[in-house]
Protein backbone atom coordinates (compact mmCIF):
# COMPACT_ATOMS: atom_id res chain seq x y z
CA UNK A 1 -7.46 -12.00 -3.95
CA UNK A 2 -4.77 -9.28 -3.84
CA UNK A 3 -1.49 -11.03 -1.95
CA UNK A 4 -1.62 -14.44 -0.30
CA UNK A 5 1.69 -16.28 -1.43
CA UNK A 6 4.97 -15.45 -0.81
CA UNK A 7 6.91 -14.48 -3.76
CA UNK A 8 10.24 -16.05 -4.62
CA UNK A 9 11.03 -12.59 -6.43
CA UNK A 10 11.62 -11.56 -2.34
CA UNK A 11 14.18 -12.74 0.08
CA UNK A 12 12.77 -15.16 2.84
CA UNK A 13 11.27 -12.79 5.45
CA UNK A 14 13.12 -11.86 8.26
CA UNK A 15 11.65 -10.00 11.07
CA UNK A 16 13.60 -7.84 12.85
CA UNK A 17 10.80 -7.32 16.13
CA UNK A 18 7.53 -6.06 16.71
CA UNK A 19 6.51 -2.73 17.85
CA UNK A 20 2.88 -1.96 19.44
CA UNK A 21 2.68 2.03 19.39
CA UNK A 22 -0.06 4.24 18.03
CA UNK A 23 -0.16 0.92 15.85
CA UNK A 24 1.30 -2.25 15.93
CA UNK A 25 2.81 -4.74 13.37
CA UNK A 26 6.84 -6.27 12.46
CA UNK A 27 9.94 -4.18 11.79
CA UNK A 28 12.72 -5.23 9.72
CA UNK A 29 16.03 -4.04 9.16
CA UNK A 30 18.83 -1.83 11.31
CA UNK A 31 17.46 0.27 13.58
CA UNK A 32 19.90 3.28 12.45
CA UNK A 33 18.92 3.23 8.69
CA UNK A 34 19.07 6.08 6.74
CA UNK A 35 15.45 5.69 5.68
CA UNK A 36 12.09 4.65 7.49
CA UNK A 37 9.43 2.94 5.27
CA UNK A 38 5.60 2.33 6.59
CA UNK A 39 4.05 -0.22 4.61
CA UNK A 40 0.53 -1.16 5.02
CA UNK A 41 -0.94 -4.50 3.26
CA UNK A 42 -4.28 -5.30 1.89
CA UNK A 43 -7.26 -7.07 3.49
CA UNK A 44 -5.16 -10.18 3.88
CA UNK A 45 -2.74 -8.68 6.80
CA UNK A 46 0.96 -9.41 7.18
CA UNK A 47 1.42 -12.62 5.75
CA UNK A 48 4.13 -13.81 3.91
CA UNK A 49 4.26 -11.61 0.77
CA UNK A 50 4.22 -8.35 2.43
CA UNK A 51 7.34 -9.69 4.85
CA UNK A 52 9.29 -10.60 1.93
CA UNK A 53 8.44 -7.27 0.57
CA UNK A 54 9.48 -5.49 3.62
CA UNK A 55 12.96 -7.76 4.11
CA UNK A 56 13.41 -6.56 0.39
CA UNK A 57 13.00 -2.88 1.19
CA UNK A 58 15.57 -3.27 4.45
CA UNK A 59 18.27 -5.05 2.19
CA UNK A 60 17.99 -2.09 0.29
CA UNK A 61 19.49 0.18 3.33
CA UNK A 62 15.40 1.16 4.50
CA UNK A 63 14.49 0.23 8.44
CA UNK A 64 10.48 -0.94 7.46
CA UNK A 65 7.19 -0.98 9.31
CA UNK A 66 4.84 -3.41 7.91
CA UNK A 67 1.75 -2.18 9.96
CA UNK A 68 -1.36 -4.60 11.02
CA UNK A 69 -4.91 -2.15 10.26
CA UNK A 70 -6.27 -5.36 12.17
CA UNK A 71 -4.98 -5.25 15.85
CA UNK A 72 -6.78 -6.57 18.29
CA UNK A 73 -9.58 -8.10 15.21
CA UNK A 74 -7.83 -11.48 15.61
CA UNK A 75 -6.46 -13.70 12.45
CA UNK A 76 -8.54 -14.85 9.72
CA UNK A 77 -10.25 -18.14 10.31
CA UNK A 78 -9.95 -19.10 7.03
CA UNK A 79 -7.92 -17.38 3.80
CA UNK A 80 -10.52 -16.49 1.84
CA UNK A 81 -12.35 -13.41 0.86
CA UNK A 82 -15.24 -13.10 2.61
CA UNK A 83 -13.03 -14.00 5.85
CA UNK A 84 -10.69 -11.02 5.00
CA UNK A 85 -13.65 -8.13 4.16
CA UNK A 86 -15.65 -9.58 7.49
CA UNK A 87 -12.51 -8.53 9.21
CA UNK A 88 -12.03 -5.45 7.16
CA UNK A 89 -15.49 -3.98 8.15
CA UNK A 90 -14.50 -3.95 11.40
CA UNK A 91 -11.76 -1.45 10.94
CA UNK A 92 -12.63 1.97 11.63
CA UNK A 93 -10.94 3.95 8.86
CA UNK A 94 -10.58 7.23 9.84
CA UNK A 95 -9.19 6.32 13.52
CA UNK A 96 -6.75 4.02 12.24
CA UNK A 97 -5.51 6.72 9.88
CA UNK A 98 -5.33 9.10 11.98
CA UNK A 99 -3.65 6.86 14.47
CA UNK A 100 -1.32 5.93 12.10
CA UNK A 101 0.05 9.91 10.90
CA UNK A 102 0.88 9.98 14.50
CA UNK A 103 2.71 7.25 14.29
CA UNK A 104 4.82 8.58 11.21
CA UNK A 105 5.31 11.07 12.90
CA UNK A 106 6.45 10.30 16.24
CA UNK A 107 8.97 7.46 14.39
CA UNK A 108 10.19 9.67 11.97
CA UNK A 109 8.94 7.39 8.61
CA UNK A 110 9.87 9.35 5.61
CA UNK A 111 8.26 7.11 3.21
CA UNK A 112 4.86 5.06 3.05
CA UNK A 113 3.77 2.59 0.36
CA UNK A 114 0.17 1.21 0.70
CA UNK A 115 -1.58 -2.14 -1.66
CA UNK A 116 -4.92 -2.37 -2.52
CA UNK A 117 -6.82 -1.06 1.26
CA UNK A 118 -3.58 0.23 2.07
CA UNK A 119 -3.27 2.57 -1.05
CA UNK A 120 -6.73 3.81 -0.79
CA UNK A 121 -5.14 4.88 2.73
CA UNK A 122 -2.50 6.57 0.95
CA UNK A 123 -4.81 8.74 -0.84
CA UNK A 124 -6.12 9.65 2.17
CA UNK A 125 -2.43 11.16 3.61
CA UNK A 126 -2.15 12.56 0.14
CA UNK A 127 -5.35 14.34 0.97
CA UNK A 128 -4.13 15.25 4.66
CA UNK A 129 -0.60 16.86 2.75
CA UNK A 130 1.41 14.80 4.71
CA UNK A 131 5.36 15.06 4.70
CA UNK A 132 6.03 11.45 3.75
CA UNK A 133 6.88 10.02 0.37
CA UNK A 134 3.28 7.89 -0.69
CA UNK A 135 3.52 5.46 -2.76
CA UNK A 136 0.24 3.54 -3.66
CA UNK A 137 -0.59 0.42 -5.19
CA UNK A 138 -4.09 -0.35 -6.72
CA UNK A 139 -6.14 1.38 -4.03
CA UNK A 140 -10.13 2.18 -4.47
CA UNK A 141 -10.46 5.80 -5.78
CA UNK A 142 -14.55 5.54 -5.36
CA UNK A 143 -13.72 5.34 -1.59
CA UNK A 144 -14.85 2.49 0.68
CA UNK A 145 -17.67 1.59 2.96
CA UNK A 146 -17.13 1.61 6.66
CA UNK A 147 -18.30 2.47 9.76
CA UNK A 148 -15.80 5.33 10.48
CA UNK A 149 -15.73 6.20 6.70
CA UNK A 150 -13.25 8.57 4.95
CA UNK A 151 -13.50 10.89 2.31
CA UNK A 152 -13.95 9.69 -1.05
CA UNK A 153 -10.80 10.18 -2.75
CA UNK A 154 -12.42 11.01 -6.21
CA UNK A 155 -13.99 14.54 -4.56
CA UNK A 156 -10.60 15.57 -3.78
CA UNK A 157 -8.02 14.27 -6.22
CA UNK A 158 -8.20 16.82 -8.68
CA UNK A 159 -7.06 19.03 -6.29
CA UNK A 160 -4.44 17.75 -3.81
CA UNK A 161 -1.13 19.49 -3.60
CA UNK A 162 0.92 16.87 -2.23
CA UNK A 163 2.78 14.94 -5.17
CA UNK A 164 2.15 10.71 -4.76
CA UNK A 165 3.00 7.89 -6.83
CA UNK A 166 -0.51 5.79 -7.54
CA UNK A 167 0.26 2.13 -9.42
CA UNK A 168 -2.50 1.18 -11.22
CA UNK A 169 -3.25 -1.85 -13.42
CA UNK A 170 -5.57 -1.10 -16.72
CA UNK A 171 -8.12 -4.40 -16.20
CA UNK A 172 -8.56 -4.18 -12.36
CA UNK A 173 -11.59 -5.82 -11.93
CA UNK A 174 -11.38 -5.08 -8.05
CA UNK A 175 -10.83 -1.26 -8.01
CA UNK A 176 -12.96 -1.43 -11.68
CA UNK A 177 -11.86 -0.34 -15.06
CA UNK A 178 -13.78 2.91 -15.36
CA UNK A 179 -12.37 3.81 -12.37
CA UNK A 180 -9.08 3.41 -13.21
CA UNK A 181 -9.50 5.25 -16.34
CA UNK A 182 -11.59 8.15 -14.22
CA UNK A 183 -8.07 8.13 -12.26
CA UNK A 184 -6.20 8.66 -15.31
CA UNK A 185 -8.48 11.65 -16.36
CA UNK A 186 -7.89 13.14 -13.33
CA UNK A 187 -3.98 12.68 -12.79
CA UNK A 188 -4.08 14.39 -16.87
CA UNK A 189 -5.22 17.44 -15.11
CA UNK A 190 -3.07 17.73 -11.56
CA UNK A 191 0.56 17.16 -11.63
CA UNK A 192 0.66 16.09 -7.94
CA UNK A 193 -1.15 12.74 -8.60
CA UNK A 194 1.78 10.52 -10.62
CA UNK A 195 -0.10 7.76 -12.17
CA UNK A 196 1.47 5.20 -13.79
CA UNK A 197 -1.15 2.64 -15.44
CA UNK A 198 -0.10 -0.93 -16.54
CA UNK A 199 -2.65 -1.73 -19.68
CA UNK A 200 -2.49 -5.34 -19.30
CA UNK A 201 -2.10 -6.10 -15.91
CA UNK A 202 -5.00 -6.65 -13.34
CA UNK A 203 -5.54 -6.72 -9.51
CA UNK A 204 -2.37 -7.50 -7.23
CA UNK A 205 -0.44 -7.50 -10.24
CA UNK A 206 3.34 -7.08 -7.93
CA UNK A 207 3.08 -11.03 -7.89
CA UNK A 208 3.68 -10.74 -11.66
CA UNK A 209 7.19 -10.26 -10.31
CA UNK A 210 6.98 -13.99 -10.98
CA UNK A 211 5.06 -14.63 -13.99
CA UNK A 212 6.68 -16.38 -17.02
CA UNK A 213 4.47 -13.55 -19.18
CA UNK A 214 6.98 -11.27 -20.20
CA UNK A 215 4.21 -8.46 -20.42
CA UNK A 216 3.14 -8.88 -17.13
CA UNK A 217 6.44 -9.24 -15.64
CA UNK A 218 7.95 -6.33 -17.08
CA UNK A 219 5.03 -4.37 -15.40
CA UNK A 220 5.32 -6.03 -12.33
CA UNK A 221 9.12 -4.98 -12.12
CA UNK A 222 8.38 -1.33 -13.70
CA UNK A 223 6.40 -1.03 -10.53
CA UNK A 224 8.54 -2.01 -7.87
CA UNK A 225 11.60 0.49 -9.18
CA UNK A 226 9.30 2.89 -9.70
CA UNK A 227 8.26 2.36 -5.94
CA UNK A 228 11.86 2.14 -4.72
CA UNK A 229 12.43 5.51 -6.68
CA UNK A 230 9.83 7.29 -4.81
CA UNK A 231 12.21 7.53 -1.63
CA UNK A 232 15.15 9.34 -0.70
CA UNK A 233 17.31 6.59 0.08
């Protein structure tokens, strides 16, 4: 499981409104901030964690976007798994991504950050050269199955042009540890990919914000400023 529980690392979520554009989901934050920040979650939707991520993002001075890849697919009926990917298939990949540049666009977001399905995504815009700041967490570099299926991100990594920031944990089990070390191989090689790999953390490893593991924690918070560096705030 990626992110389920809310972390007490984040304020308690507050939602600003909801917006139902070229995609829908929960804004937080002033409407006049100096900085617009698209996040998208992982198979598990906008629950909890992500709000409290996105309510930390807006204290920070950003006006966020957490966006739902599952309008109109209906809520889980039950939290686990095999609930989440049934819902997951159902996406069509390359619409929603292209559905959702437009929406960058056509709101002005200057920054993205994407976890687990959500940062394979943001290889994707990496791939697209996009003018956003990407910011990925512990997406799938081998690409995933679907019905409206995107490139895999490993065919085109080596050579992308627009600079990201990918977040990778050394023992993720999910995205697999060869391909997480493949990654690394490849980000030795292009400049544009920023890679930053966390030996001893695995999967979802953000809710390490709140681990009493020292190791793990440190990670956990070396991530998040590194993702709050990514934009021009």
């Amino acid at each position: 499981m990626c992110h389920g529980e809310p972390s007490p690392s984040f304020p308690a979520a507050v939602v600003d409104g909801e917006f139902s554009h070229e995609v829908d989901g929960l804004t937080f934050g002033s409407e006049t901030a100096s900085i617009r920040i698209a996040v998208i979650p992982d198979i598990y939707g906008l629950n909890q964690f992500y709000q409290g991520f996105c309510t930390h993002l807006a204290s920070k001075g950003g006006r966020v976007f957490l966006v739902n890849p599952f309008a109109g697919l209906g809520g889980l009926s039950e939290m686990t798994r095999e609930a989440a990917f049934a819902r997951r298939m159902k996406v069509r990949d390359t619409a929603f991504v292209d559905q959702f540049e437009a929406f960058c666009t056509s709101h002005s977001v200057g920054g993205v950050v994407g976890f687990c399905l959500g940062g394979y995504y943001v290889f994707e815009l990496a791939r697209r050269n996009v003018s956003q700041d990407l910011v990925g967490f512990y997406g799938f570099p081998q690409g995933m199955q679907n019905i409206d299926p995107l490139p895999m991100p490993f065919d085109y990594l080596g050579s992308i042009k627009k600079p990201h920031t990918c977040l990778m944990p050394g023992q993720d089990q999910s995205v697999g540890i060869e391909n997480v070390k493949r990654l690394g191989e490849i980000a030795a090689t292009n400049q544009s990919l920023n890679l930053k790999t966390y030996a001893a953390s695995g999967h979802g490893f953000l809710k390490d914000l709140d681990s009493e593991d020292a190791e793990l924690k440190s990670n956990a918070e070396d991530a998040l400023a590194t993702c709050e560096s990514a934009f021009r705030w």
